[in-house]
N, C-alpha and C. Protein backbone atom coordinates (compact mmCIF):
# COMPACT_ATOMS: atom_id res chain seq x y z
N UNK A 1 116.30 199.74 177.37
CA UNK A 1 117.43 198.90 177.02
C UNK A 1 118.72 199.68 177.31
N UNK A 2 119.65 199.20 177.97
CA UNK A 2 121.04 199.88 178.53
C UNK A 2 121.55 200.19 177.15
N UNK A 3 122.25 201.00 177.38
CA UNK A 3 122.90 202.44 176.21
C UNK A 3 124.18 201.46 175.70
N UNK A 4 124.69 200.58 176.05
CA UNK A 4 125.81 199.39 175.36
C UNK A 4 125.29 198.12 174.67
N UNK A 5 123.94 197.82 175.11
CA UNK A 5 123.69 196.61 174.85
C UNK A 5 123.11 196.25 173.63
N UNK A 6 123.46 195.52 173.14
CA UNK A 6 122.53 195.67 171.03
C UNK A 6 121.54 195.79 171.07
N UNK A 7 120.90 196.26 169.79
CA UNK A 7 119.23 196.40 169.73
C UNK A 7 119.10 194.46 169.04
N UNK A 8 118.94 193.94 169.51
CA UNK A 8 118.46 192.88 168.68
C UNK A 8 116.87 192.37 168.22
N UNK A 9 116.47 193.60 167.67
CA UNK A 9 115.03 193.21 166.84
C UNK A 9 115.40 192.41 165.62
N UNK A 10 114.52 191.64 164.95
CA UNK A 10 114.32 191.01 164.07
C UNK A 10 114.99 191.17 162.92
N UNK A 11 115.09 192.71 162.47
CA UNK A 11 115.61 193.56 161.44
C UNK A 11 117.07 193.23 161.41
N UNK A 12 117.17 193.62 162.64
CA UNK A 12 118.98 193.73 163.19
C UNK A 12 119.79 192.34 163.70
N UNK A 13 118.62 191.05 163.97
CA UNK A 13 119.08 189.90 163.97
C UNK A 13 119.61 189.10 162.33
N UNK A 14 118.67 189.50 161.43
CA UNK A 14 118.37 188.94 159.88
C UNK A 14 120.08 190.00 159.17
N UNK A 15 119.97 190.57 159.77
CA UNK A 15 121.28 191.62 159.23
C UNK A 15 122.32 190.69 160.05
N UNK A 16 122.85 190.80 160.99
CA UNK A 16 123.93 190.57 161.69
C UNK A 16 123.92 188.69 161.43
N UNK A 17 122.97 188.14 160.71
CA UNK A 17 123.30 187.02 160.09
C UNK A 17 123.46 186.63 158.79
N UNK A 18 123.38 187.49 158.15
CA UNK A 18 124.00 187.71 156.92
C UNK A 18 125.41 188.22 156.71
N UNK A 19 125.84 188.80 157.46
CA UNK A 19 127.15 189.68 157.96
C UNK A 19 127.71 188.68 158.52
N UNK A 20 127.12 187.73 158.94
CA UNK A 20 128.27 186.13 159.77
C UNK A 20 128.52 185.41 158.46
N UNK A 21 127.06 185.25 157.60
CA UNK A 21 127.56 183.83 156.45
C UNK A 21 128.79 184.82 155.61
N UNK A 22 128.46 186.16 155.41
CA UNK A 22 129.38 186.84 154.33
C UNK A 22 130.94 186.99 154.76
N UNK A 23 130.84 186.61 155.89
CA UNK A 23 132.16 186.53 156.01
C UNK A 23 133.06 185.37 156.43
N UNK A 24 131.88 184.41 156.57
CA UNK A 24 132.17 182.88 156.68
C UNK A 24 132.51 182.07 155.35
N UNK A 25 131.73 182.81 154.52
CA UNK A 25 131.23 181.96 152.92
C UNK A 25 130.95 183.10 151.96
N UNK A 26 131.67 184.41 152.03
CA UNK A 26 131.79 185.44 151.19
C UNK A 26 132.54 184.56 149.90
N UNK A 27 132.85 185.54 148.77
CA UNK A 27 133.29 184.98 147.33
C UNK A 27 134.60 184.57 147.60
N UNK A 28 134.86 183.61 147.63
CA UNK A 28 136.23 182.76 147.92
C UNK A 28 137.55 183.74 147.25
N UNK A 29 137.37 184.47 146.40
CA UNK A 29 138.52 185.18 146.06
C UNK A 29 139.07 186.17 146.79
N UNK A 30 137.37 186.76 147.17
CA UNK A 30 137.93 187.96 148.65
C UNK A 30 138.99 187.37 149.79
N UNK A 31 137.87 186.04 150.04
CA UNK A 31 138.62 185.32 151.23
C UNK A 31 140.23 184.75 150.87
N UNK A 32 140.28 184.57 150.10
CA UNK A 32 141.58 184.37 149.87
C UNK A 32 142.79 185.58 149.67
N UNK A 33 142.16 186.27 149.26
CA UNK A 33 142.84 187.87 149.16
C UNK A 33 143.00 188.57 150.76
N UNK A 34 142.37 188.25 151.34
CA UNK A 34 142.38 188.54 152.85
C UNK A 34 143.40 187.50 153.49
N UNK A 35 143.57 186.65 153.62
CA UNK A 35 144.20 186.15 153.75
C UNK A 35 145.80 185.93 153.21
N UNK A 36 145.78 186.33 152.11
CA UNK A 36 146.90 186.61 151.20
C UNK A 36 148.12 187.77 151.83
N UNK A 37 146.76 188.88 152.33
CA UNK A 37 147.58 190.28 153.11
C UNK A 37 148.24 190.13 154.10
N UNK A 38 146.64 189.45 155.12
CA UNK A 38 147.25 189.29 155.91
C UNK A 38 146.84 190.49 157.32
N UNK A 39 147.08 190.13 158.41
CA UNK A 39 146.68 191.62 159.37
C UNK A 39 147.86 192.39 159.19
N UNK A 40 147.83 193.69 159.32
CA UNK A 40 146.52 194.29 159.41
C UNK A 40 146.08 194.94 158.04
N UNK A 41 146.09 194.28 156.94
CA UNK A 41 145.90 194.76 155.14
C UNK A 41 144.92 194.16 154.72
N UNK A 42 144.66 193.18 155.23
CA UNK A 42 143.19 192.01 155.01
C UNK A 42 142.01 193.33 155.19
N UNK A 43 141.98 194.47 155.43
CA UNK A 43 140.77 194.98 156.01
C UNK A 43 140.65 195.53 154.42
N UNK A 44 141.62 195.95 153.83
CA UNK A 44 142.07 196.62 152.34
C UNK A 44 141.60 196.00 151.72
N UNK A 45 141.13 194.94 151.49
CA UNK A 45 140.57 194.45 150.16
C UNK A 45 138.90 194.44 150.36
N UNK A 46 138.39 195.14 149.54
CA UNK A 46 137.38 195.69 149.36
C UNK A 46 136.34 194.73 148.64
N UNK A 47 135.34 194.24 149.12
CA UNK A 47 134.55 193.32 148.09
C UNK A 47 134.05 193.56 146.87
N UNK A 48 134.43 192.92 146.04
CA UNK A 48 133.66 193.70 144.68
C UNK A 48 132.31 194.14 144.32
N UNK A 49 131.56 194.98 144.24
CA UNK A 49 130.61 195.20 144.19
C UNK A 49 130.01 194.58 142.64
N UNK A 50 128.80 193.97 142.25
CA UNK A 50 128.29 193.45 141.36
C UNK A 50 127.98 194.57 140.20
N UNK A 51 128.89 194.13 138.89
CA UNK A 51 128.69 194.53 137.79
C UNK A 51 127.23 195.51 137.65
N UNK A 52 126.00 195.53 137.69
CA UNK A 52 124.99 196.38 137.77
C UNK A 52 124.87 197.21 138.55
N UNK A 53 125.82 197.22 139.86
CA UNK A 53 125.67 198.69 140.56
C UNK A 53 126.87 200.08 140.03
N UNK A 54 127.51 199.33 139.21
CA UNK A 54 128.15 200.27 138.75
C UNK A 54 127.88 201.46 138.00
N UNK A 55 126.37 200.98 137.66
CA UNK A 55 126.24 202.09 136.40
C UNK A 55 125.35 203.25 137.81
N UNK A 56 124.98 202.90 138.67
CA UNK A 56 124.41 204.45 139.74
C UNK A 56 125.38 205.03 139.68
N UNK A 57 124.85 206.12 140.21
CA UNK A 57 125.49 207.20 140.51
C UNK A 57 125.89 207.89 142.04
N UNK A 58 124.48 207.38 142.75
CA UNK A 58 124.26 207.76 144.23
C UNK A 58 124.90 206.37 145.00
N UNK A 59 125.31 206.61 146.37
CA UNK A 59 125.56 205.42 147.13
C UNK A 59 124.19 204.76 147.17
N UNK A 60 123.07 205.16 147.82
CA UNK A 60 121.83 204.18 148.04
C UNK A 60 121.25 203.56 146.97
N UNK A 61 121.04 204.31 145.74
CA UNK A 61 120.98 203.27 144.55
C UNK A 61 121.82 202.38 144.23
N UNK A 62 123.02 202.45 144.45
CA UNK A 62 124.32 201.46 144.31
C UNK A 62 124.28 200.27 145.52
N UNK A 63 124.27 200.48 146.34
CA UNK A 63 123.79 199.93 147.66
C UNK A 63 122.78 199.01 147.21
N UNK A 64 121.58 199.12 147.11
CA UNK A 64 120.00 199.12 146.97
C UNK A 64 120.24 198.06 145.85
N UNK A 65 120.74 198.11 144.38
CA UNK A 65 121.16 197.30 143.14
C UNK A 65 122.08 196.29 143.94
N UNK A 66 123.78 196.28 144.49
CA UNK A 66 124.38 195.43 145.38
C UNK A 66 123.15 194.29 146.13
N UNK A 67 122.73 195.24 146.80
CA UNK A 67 121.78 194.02 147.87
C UNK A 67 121.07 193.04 147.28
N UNK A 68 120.11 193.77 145.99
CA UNK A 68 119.38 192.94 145.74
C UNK A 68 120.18 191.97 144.43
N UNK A 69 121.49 191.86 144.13
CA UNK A 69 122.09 190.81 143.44
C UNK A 69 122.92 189.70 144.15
N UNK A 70 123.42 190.41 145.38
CA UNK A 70 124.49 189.78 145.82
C UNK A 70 123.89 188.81 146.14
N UNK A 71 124.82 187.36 146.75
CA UNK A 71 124.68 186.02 147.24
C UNK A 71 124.03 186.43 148.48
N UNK A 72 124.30 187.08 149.17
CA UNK A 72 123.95 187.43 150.71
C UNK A 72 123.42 188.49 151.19
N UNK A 73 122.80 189.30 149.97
CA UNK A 73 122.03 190.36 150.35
C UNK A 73 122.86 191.63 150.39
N UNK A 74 124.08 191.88 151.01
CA UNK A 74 125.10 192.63 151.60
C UNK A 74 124.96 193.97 150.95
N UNK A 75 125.00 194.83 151.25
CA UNK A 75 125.25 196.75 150.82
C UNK A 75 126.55 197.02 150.96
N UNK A 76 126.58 197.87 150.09
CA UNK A 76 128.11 198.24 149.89
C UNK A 76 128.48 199.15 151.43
N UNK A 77 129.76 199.55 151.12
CA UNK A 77 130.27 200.25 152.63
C UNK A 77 130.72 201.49 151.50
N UNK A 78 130.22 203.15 152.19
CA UNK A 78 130.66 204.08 151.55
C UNK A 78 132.18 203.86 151.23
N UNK A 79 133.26 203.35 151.43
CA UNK A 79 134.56 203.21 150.89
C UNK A 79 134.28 202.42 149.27
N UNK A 80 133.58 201.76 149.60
CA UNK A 80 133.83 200.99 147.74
C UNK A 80 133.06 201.83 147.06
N UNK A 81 131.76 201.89 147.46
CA UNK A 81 130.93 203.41 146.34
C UNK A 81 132.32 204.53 146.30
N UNK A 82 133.24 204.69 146.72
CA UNK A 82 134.12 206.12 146.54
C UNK A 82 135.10 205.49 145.67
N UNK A 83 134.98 203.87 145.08
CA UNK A 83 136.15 203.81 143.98
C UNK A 83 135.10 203.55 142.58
N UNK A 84 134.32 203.76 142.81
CA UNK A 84 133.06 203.70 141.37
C UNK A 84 133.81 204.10 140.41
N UNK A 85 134.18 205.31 140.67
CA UNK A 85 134.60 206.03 139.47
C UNK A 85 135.93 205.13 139.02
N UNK A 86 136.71 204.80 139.71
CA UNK A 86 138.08 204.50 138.97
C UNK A 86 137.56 203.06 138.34
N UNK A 87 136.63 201.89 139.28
CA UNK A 87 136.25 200.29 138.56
C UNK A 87 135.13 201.15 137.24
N UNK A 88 134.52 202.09 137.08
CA UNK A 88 133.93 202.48 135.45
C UNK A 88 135.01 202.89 134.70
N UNK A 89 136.19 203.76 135.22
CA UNK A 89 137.11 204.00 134.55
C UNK A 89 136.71 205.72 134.21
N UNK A 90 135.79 206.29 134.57
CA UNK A 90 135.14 207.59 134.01
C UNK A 90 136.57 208.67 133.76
């Protein structure tokens, strides 16, 4: 497979369509907050991660808890695991 061209196995199809609805039909407040900014600040608003991943500690457990609550499956992006601490307040 050429060194530019996507891997599109099964894995990576089921992903990259979840990543279309979440940003088609993500939580209407994000979407509206993105929109609110505006380019190029819309990238700044960070999705909220679900109340139960807050209490990990590690990104992949936080991640791993995210996926399996969210509407769309979705994992966090190491930028929101790095504001844990300030949404617990620690």
């Amino acid at each position: 497979m050429p060194a530019n061209f996507p891997d599109l196995t099964r894995a990576n199809t089921r992903r990259l369509s979840q990543l279309i609805a979440a940003l088609a039909f993500g939580r209407e407040f994000d979407r509206m907050a993105r929109a609110l900014l505006g380019s190029p600040r819309a990238s700044s608003a960070f999705p909220i991660p679900v109340r139960s991943a807050l209490s990990a500690r590690e990104y992949e457990e936080a991640s791993a808890i995210n996926a399996g609550s969210s509407a769309f499956g979705l994992r966090l992006t190491q930028q929101t695991f790095g504001l844990f601490s300030m949404l617990r307040e620690d």
